[in-house]
PDB file of N, CA and C in Angstrom:
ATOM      1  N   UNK A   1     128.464  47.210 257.567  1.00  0.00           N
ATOM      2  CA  UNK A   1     129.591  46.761 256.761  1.00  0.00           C
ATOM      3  C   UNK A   1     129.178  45.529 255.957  1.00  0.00           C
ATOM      4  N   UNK A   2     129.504  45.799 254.344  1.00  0.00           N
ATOM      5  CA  UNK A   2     129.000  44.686 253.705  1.00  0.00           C
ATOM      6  C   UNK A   2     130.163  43.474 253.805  1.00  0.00           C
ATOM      7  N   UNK A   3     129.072  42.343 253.820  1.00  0.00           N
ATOM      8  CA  UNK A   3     130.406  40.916 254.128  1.00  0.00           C
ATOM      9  C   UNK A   3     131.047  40.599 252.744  1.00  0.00           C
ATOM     10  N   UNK A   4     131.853  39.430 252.532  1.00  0.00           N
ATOM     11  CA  UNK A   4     132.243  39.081 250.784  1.00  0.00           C
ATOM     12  C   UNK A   4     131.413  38.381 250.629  1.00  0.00           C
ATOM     13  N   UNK A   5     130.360  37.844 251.382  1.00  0.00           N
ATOM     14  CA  UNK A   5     129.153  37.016 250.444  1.00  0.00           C
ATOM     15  C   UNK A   5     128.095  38.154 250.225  1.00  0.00           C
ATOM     16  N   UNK A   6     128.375  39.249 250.718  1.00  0.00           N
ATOM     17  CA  UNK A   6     127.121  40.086 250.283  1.00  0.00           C
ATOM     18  C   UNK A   6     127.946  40.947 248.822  1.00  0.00           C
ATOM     19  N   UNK A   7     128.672  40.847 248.323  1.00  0.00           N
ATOM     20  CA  UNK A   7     129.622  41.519 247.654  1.00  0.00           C
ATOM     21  C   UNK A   7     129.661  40.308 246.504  1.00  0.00           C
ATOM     22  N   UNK A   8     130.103  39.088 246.741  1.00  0.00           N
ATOM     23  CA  UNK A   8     129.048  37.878 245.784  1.00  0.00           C
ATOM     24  C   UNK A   8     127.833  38.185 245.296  1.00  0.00           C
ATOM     25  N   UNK A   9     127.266  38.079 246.152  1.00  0.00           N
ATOM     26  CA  UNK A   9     126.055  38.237 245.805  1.00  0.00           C
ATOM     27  C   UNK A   9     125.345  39.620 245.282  1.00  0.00           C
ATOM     28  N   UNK A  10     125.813  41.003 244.894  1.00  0.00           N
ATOM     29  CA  UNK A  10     125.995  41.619 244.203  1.00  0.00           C
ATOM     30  C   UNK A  10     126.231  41.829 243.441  1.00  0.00           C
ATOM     31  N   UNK A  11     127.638  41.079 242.821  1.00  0.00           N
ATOM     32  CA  UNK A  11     128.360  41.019 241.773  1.00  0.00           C
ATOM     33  C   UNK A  11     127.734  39.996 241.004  1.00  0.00           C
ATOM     34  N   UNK A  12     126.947  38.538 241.264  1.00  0.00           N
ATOM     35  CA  UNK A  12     125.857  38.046 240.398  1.00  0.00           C
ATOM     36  C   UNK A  12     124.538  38.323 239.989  1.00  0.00           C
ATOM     37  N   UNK A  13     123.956  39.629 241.030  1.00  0.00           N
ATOM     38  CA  UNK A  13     122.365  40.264 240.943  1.00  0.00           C
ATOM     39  C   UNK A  13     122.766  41.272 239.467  1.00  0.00           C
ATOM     40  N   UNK A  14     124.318  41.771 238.760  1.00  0.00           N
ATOM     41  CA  UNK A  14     124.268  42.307 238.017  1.00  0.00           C
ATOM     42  C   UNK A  14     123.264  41.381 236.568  1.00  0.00           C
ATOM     43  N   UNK A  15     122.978  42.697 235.692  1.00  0.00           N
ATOM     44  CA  UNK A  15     122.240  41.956 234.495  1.00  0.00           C
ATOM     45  C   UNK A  15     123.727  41.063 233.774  1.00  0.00           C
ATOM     46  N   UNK A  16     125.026  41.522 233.646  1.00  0.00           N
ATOM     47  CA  UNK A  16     126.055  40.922 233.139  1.00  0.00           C
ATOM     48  C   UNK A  16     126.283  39.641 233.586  1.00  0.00           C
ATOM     49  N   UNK A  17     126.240  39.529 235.376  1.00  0.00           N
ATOM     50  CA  UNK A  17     126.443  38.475 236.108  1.00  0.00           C
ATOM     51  C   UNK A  17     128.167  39.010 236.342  1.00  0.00           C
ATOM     52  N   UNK A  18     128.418  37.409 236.705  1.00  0.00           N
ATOM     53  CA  UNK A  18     130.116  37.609 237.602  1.00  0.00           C
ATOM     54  C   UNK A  18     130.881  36.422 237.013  1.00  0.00           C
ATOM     55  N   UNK A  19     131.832  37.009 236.711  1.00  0.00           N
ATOM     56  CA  UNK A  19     132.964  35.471 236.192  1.00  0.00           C
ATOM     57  C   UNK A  19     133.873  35.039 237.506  1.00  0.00           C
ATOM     58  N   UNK A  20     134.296  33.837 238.114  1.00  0.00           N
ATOM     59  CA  UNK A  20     134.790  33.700 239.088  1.00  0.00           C
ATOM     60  C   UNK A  20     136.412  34.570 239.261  1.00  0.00           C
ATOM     61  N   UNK A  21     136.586  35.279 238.059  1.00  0.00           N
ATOM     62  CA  UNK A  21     138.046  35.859 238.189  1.00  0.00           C
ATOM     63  C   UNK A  21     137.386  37.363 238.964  1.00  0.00           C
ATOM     64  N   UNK A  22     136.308  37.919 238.357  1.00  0.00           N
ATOM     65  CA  UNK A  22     135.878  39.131 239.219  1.00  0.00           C
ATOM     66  C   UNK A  22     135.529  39.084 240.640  1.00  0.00           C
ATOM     67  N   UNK A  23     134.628  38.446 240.832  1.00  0.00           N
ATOM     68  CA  UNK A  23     134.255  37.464 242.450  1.00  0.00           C
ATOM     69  C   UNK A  23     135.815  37.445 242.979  1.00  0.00           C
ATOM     70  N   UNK A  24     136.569  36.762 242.368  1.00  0.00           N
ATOM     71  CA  UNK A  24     138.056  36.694 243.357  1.00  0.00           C
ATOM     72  C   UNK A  24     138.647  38.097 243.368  1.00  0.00           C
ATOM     73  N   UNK A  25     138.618  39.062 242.007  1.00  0.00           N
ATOM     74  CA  UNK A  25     139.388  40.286 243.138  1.00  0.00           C
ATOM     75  C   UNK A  25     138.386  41.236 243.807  1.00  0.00           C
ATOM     76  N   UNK A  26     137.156  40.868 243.251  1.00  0.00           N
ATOM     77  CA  UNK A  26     136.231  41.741 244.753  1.00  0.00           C
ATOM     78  C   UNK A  26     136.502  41.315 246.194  1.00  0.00           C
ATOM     79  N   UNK A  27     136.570  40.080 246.441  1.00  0.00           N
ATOM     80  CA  UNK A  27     136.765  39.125 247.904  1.00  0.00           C
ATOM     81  C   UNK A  27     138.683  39.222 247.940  1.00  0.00           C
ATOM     82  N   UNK A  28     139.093  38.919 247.330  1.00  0.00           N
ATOM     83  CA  UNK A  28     140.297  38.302 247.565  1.00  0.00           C
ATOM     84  C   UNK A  28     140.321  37.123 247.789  1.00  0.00           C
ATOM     85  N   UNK A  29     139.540  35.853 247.550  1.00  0.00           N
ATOM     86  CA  UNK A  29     139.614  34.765 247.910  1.00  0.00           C
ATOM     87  C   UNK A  29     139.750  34.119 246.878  1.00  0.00           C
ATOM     88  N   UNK A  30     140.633  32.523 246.706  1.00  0.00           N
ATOM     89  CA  UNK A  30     140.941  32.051 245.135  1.00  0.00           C
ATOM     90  C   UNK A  30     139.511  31.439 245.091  1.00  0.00           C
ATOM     91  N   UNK A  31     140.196  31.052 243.824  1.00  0.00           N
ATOM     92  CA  UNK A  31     138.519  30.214 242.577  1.00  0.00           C
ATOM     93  C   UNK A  31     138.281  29.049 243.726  1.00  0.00           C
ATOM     94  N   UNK A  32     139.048  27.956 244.418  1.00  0.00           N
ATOM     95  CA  UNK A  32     137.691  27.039 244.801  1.00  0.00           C
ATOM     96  C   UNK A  32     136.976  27.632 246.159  1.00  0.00           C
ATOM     97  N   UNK A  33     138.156  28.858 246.838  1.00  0.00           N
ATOM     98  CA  UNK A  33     136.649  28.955 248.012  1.00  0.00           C
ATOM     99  C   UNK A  33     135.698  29.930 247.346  1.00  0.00           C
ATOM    100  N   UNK A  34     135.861  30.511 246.006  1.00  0.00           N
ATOM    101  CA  UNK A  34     134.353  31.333 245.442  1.00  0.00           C
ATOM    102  C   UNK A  34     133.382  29.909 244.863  1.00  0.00           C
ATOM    103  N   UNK A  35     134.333  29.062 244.112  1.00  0.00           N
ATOM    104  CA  UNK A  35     132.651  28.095 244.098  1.00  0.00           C
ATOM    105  C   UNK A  35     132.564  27.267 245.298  1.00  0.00           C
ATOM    106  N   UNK A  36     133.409  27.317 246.850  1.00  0.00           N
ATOM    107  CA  UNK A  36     132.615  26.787 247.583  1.00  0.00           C
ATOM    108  C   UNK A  36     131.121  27.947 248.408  1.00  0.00           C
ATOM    109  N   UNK A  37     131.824  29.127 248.156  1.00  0.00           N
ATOM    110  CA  UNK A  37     130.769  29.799 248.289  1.00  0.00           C
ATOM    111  C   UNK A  37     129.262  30.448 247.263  1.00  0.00           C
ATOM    112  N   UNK A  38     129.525  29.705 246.602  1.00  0.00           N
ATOM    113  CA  UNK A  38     128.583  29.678 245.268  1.00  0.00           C
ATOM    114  C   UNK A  38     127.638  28.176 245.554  1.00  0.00           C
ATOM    115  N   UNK A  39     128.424  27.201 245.956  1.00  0.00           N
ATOM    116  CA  UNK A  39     127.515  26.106 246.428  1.00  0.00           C
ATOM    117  C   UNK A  39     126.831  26.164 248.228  1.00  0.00           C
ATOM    118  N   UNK A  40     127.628  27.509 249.125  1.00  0.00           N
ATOM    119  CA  UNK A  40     126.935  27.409 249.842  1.00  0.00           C
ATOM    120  C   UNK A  40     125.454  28.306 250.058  1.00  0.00           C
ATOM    121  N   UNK A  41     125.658  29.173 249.007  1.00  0.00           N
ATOM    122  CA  UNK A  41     124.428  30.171 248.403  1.00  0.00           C
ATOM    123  C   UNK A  41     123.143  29.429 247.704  1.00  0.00           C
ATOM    124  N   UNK A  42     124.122  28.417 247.067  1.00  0.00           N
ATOM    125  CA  UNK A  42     122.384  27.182 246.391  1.00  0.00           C
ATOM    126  C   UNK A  42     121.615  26.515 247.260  1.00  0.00           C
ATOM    127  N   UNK A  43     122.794  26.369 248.213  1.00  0.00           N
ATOM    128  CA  UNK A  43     122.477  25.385 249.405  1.00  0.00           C
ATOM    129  C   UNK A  43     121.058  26.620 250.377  1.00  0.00           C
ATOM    130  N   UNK A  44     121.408  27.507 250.343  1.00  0.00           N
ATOM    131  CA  UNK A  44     120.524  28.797 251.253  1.00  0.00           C
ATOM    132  C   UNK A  44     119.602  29.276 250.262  1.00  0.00           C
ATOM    133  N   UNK A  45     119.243  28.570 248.941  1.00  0.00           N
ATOM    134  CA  UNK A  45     118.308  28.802 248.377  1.00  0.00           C
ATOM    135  C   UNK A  45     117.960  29.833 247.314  1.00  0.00           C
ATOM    136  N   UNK A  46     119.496  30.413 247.408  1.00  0.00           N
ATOM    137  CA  UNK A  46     119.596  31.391 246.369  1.00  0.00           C
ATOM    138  C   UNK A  46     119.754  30.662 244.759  1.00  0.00           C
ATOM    139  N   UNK A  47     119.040  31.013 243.823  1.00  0.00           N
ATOM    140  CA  UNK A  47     118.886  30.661 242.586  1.00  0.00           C
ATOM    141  C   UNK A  47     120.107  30.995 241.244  1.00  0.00           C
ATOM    142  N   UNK A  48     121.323  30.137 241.025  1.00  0.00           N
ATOM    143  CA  UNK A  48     122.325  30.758 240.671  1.00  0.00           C
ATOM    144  C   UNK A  48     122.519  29.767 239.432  1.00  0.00           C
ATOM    145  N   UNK A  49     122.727  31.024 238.270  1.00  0.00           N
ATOM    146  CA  UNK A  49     122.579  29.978 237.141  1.00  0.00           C
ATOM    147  C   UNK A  49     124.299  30.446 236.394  1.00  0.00           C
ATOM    148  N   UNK A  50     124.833  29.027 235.411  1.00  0.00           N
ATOM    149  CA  UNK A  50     126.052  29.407 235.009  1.00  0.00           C
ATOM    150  C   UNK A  50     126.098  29.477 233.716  1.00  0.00           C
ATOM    151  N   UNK A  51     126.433  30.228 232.725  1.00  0.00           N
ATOM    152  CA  UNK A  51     126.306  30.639 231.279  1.00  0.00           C
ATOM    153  C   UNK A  51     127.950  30.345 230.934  1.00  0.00           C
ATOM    154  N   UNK A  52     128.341  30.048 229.396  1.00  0.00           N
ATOM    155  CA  UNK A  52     129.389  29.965 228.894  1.00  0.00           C
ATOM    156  C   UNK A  52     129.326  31.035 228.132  1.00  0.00           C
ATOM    157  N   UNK A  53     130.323  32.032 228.034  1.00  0.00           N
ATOM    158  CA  UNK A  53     130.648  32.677 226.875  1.00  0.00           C
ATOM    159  C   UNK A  53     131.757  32.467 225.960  1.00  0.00           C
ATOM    160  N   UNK A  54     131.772  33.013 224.807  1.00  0.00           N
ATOM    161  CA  UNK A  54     132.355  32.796 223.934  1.00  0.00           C
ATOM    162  C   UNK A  54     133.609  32.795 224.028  1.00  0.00           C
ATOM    163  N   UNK A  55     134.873  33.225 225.457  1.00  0.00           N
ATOM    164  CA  UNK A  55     136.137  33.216 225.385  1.00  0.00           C
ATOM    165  C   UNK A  55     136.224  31.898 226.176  1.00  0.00           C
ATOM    166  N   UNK A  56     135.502  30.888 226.901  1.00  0.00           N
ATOM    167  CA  UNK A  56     135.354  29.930 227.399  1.00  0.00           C
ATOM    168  C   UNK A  56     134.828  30.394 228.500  1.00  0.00           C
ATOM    169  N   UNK A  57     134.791  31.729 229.293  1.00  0.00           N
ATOM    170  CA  UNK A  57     134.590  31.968 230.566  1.00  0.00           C
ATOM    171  C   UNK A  57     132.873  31.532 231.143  1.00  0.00           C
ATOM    172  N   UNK A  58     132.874  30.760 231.915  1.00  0.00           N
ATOM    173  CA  UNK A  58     132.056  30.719 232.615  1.00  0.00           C
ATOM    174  C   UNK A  58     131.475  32.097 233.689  1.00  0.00           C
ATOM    175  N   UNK A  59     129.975  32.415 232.915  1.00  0.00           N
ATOM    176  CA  UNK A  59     129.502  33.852 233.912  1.00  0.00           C
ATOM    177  C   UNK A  59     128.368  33.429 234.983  1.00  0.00           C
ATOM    178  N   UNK A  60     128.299  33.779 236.199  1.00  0.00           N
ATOM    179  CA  UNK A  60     127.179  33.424 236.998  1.00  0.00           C
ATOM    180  C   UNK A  60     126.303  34.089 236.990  1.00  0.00           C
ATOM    181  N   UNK A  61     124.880  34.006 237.806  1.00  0.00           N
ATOM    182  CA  UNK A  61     124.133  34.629 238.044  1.00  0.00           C
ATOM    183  C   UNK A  61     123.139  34.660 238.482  1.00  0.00           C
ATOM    184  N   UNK A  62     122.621  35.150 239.816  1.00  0.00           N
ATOM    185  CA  UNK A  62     121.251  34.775 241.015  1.00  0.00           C
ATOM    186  C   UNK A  62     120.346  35.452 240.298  1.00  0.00           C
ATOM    187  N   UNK A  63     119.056  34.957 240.630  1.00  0.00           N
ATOM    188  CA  UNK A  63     117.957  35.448 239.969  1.00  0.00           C
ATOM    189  C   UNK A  63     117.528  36.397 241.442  1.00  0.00           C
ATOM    190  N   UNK A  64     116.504  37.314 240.867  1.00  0.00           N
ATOM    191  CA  UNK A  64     115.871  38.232 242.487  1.00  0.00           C
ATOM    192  C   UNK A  64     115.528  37.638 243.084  1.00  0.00           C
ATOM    193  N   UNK A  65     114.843  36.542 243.070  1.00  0.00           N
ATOM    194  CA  UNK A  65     114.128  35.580 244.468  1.00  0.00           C
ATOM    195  C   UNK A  65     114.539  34.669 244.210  1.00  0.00           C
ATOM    196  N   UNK A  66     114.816  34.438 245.602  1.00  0.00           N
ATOM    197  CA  UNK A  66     115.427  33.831 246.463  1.00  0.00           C
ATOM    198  C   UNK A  66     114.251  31.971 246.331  1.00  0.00           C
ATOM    199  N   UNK A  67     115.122  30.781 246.314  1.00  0.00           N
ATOM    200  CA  UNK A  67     113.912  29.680 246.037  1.00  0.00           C
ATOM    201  C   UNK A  67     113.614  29.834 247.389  1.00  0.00           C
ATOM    202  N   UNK A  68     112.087  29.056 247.610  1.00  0.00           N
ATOM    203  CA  UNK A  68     111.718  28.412 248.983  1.00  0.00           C
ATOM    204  C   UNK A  68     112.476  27.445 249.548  1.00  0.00           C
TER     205      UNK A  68
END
């Protein structure tokens, strides 16, 4: 059974990435516990970068490897 951080972390391995409104209805959890779980993923070394697009939305996104 996949967890909601493995379901995070899916939804940012896309090439599109994840806006925190998608992350919340994949999980069901609101916007600050997805970026507290976005800071506890940097913290475990996962590589997560944040892009602006053009409607203001902020998109995320982990790279394949994982830092040391």
């Amino acid at each position: 059974m996949a967890t909601k951080k493995d379901s995070i972390i899916k939804l940012l391995s896309r090439s599109n990435g994840a806006t925190i409104a998608q992350m919340q209805k994949a999980t069901g959890w609101q916007a600050h516990s997805i970026r507290a779980a976005l800071t506890g993923l940097r913290k475990a070394g996962h590589k997560i970068s944040r892009d602006s697009k053009t409607k203001g939305l902020a998109v995320y996104r982990v790279s394949a490897e994982a830092a040391s």
